[in-house]
Protein backbone atom coordinates (compact mmCIF):
# COMPACT_ATOMS: atom_id res chain seq x y z
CA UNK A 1 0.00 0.00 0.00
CA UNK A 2 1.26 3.44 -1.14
CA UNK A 3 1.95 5.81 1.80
CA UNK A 4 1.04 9.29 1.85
CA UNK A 5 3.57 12.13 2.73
CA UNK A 6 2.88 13.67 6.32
CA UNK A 7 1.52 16.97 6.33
CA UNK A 8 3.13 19.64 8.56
CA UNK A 9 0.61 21.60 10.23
CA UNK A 10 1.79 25.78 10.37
CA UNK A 11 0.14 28.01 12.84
CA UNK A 12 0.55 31.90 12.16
CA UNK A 13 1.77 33.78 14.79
CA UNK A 14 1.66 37.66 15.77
CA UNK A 15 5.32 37.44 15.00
CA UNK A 16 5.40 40.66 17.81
CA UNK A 17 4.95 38.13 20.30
CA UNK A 18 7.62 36.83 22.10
CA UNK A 19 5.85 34.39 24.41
CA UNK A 20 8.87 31.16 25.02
CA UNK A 21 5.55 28.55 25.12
CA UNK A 22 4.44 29.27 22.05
CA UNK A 23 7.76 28.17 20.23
CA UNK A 24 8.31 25.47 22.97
CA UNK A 25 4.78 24.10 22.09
CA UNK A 26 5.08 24.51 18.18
CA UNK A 27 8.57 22.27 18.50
CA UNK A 28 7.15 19.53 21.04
CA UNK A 29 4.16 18.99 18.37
CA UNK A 30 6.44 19.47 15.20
CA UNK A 31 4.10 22.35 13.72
CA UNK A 32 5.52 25.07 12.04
CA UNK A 33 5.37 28.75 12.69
CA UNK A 34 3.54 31.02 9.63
CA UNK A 35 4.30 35.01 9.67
CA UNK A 36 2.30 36.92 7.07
CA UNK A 37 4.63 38.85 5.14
CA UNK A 38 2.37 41.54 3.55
CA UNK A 39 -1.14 42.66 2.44
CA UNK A 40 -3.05 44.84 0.32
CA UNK A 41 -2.32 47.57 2.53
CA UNK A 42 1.69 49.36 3.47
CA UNK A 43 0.66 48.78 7.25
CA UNK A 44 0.06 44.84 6.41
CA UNK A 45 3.65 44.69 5.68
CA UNK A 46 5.39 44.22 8.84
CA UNK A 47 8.62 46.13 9.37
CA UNK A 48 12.58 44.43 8.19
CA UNK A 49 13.02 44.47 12.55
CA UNK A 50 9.96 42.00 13.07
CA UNK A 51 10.41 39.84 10.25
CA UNK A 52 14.00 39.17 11.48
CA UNK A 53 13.00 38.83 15.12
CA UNK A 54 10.15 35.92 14.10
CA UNK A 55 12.98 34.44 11.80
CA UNK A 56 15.70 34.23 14.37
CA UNK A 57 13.34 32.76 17.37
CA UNK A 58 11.97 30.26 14.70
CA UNK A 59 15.58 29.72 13.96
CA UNK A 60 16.96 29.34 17.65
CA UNK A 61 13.60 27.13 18.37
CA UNK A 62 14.40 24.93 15.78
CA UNK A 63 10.92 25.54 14.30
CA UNK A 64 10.53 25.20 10.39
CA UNK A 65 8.08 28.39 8.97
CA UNK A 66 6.59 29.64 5.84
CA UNK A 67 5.51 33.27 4.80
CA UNK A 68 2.67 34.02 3.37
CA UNK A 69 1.41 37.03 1.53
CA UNK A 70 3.16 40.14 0.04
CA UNK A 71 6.29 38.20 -1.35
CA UNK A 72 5.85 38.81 -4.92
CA UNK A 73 8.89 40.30 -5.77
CA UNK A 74 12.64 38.84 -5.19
CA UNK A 75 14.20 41.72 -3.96
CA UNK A 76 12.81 44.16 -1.45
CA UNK A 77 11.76 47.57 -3.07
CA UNK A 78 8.63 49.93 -3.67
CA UNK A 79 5.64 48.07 -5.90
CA UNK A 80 2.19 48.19 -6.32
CA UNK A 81 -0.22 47.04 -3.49
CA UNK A 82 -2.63 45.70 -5.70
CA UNK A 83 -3.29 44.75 -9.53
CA UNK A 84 -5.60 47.69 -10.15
CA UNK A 85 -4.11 50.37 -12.69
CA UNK A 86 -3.88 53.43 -9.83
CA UNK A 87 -2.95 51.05 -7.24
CA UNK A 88 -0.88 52.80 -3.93
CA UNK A 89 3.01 51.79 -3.89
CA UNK A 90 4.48 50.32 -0.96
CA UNK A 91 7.62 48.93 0.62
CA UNK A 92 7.76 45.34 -0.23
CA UNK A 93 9.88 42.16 1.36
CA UNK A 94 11.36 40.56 -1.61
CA UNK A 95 11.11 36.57 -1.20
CA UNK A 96 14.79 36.16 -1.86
CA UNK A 97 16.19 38.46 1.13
CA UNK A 98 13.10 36.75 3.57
CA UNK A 99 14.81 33.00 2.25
CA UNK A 100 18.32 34.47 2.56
CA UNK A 101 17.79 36.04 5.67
CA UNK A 102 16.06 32.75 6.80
CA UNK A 103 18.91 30.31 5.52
CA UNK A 104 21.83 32.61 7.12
CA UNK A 105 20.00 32.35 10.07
CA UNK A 106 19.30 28.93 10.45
CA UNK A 107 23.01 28.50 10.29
CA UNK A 108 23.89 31.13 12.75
CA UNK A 109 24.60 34.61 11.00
CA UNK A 110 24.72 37.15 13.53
CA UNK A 111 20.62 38.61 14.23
CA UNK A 112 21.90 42.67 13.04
CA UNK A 113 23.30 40.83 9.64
CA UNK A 114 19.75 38.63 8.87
CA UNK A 115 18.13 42.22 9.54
CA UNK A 116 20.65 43.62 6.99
CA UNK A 117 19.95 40.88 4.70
CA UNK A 118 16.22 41.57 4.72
CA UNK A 119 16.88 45.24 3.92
CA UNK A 120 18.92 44.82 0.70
CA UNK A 121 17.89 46.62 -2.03
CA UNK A 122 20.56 45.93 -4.52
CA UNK A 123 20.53 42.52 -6.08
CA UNK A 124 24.14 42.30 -7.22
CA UNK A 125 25.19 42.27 -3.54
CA UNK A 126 23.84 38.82 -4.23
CA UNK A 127 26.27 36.46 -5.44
CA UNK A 128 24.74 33.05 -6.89
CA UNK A 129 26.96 30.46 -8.12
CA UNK A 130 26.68 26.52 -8.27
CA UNK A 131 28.89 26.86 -5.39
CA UNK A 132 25.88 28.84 -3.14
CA UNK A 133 25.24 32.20 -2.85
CA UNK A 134 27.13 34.96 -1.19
CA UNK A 135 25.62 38.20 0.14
CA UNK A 136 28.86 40.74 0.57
CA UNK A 137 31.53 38.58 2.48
CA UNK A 138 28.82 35.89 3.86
CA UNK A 139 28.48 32.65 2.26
CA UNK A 140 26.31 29.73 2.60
CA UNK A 141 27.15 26.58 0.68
CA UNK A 142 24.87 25.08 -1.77
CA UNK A 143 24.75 22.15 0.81
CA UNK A 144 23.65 24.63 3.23
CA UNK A 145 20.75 26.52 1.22
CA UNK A 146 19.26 22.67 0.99
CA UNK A 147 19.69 22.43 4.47
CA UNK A 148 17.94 25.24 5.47
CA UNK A 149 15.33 24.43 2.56
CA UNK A 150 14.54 20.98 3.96
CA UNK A 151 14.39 21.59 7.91
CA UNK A 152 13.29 25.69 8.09
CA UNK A 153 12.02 28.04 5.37
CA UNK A 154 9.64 25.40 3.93
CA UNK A 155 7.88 27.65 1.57
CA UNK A 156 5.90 30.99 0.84
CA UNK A 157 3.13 32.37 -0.93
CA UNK A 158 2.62 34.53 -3.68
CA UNK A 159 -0.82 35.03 -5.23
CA UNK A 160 1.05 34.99 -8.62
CA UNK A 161 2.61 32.14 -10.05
CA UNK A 162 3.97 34.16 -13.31
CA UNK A 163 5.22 37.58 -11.53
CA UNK A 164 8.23 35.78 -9.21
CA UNK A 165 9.50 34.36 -12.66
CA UNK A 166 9.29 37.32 -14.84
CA UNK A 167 10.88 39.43 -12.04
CA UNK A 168 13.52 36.13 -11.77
CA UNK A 169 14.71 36.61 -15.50
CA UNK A 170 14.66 40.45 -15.63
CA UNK A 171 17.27 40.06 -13.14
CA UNK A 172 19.11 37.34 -14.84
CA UNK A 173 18.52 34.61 -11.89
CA UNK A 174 16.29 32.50 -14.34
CA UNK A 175 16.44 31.56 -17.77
């Protein structure tokens, strides 16, 4: 008889709160944490300094997350809120510096420098090889990025499956 894969159960969190039994709890069941990344509003998107703090307790808790929301873009910068033609602009997380920032983490980059990370504007301060990827004079390992991959930053969401990609090749990350 064919076996299904287990599914991981991810609670979302006010990723503000700090509370030790929630994270305790979250490992001793093996659920994941979920932070919500973004909105249709600027004030959904929570700030570089709380995104960094949920990362690095999930991180130090050995809890695996995902993101959800707002993480349409790779690289942090000003877009449109919405689809609609006279949509407001607003401060977006990129999904790359949220994974980067979550990888580093999980293998113990200093918390100021996974802030950093989540602040970078300038993709070429992103090096990606076959090697693994280097952001200024950090470097994580391809092995590493798996690593992280597998046990951590499980996934996130993007109501668009075709916007990540197109914004992947205009920067020359996907062919």
């Amino acid at each position: 008889m064919e076996r299904w894969p287990t599914a991981q159960v991810f609670i979302e969190l006010n990723p503000t709160d700090e509370r030790e039994v929630m994270w305790g709890t979250l490992r001793e069941l093996g659920a994941g944490a979920k932070i919500r990344t973004g909105g249709l509003t600027a004030e959904a998107f929570p700030s570089p300094e709380t995104v960094a703090s949920f990362i690095l307790r999930a991180a130090d808790w050995r809890v695996p997350f995902k993101a959800t929301a707002g993480l349409h873009h790779p690289i942090r910068a000003m877009y449109p809120l919405t689809y609609a033609p006279d949509s407001p602009q607003g401060l977006m997380h990129g999904f790359l510096n949220v994974f980067l920032a979550a990888a580093f983490a999980w293998h113990g980059m200093a918390p100021d420098n996974v802030e950093r990370v989540l602040l970078e504007e300038d993709v070429s301060n992103f090096q990606f090889t076959d090697a693994g990827v280097t952001w200024h004079c950090q470097t994580l390992p391809t092995e590493a990025i798996a690593a992280a991959r597998q046990s951590f930053c499980r996934s996130y969401g993007s109501c668009s499956f075709d916007e990540p990609r197109t914004d992947l090749r205009t920067l020359g990350l996907l062919d």
